[in-house]
C-alpha atoms as a PDB file:
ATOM      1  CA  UNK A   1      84.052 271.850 140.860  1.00  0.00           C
ATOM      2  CA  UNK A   2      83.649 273.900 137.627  1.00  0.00           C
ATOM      3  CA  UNK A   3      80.355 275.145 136.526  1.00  0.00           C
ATOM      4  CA  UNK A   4      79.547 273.713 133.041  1.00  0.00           C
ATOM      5  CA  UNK A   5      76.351 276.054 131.214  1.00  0.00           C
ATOM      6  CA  UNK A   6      74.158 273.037 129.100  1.00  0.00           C
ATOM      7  CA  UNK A   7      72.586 275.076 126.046  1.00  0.00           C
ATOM      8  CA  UNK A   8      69.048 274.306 125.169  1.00  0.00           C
ATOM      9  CA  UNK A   9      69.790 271.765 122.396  1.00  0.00           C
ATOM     10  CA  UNK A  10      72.095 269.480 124.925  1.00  0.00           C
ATOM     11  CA  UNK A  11      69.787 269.839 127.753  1.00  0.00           C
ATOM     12  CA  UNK A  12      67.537 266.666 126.928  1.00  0.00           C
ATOM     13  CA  UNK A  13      70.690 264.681 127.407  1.00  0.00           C
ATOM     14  CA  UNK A  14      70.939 266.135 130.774  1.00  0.00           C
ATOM     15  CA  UNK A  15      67.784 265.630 132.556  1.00  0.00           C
ATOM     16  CA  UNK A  16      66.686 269.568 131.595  1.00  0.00           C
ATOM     17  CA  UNK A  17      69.880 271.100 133.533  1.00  0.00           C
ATOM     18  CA  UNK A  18      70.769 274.715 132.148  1.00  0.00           C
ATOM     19  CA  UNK A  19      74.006 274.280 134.097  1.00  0.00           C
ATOM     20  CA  UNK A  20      76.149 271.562 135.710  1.00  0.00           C
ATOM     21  CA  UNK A  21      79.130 270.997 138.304  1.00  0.00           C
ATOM     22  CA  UNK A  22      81.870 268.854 136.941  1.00  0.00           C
ATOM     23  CA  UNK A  23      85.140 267.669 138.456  1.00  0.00           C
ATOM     24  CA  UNK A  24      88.498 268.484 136.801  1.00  0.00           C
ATOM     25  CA  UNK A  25      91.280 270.695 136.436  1.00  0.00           C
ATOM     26  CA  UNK A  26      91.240 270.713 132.359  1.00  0.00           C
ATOM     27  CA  UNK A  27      88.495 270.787 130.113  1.00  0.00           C
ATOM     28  CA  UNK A  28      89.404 267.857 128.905  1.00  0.00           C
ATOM     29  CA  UNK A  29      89.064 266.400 132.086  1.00  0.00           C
ATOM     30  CA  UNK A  30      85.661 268.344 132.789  1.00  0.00           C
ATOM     31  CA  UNK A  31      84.198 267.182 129.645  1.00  0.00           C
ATOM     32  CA  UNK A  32      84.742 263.375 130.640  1.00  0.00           C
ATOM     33  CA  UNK A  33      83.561 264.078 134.116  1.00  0.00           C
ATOM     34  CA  UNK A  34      80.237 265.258 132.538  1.00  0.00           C
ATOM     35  CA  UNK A  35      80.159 262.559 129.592  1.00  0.00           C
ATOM     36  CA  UNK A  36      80.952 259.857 132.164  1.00  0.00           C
ATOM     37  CA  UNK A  37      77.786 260.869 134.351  1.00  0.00           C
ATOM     38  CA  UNK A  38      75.496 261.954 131.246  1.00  0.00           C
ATOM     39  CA  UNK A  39      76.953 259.321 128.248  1.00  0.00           C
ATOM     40  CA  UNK A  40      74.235 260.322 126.303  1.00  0.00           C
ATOM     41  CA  UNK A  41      75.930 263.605 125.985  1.00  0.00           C
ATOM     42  CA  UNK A  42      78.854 261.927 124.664  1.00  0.00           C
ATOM     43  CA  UNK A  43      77.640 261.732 120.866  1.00  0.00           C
ATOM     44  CA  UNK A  44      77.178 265.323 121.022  1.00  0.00           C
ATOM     45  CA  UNK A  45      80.837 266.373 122.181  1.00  0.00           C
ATOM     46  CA  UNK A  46      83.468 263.976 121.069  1.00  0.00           C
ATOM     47  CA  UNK A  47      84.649 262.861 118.085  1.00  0.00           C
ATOM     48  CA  UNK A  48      87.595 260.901 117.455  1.00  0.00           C
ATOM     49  CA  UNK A  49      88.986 261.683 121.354  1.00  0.00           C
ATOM     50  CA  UNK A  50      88.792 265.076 120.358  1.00  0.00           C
ATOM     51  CA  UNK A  51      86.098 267.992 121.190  1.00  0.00           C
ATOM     52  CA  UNK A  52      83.872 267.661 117.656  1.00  0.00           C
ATOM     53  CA  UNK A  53      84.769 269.887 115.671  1.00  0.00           C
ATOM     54  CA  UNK A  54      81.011 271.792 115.362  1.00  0.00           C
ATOM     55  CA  UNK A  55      81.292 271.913 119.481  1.00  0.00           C
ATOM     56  CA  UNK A  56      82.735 275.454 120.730  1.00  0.00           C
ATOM     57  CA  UNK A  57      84.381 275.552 123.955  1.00  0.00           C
ATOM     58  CA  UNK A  58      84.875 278.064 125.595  1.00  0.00           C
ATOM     59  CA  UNK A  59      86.280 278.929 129.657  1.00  0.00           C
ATOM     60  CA  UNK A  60      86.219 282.196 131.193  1.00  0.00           C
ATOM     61  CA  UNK A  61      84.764 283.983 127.624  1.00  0.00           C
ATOM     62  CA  UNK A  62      87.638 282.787 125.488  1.00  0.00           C
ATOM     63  CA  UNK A  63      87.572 280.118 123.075  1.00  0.00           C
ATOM     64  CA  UNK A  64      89.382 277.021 123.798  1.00  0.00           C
ATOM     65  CA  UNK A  65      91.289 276.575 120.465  1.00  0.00           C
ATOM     66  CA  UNK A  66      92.667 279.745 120.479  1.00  0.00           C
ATOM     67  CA  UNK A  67      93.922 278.732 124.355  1.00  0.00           C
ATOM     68  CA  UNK A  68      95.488 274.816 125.101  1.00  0.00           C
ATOM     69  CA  UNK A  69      92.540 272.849 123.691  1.00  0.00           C
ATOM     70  CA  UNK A  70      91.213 270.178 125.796  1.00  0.00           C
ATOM     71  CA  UNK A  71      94.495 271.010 128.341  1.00  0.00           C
ATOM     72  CA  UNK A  72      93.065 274.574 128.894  1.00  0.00           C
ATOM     73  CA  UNK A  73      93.323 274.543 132.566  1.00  0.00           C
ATOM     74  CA  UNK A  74      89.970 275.904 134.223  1.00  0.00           C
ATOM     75  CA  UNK A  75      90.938 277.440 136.867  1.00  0.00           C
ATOM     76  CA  UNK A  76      87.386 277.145 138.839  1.00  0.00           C
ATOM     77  CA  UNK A  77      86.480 279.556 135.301  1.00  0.00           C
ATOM     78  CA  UNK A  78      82.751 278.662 133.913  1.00  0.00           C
ATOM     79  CA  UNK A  79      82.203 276.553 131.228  1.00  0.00           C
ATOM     80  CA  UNK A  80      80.742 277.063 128.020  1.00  0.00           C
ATOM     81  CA  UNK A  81      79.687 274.208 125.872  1.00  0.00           C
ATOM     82  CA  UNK A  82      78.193 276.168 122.758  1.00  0.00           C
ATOM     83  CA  UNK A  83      77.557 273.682 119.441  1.00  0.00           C
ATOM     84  CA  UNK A  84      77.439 275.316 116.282  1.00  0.00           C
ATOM     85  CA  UNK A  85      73.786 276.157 114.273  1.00  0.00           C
ATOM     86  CA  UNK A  86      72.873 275.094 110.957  1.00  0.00           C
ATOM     87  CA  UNK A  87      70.323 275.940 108.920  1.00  0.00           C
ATOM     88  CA  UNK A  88      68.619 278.534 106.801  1.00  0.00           C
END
């Protein structure tokens, strides 16, 4: 199991968890562990079968686009789902 950190803005769509335990040996698969129990999270992460593209990723500190994407292999690494801020 991979430990997935929730930030505050997600956490409604997760019953108030901080952090998580998913199943999977890619992010990829991680990710549709965690939508597939919490599909209200869903919205919030994919678009177009991809990660959206104002969701940052990130396993064991490091960014998953600069690594193999959704096939970034975790490794039992911790799991960072960090969406990006607007405003002003």
């Amino acid at each position: 199991m991979t430990a997935v950190r929730i930030p505050p803005t997600l956490r409604a769509e997760v019953g108030g968890a901080r952090q998580l335990e998913a199943d999977g040996e890619t992010v990829r698969d991680v990710l549709e562990d965690l939508t597939g129990r919490y599909p209200a999270l869903a919205p919030h992460l994919w678009e177009g079968g991809d990660v959206a593209p104002f969701v940052n990723v990130y396993v064991g500190g490091e960014d998953v686009r600069t690594l193999d994407g959704l096939e970034t292999e975790v490794n039992g690494s911790q799991v960072i789902l960090l969406p990006a801020m607007a405003g002003g």
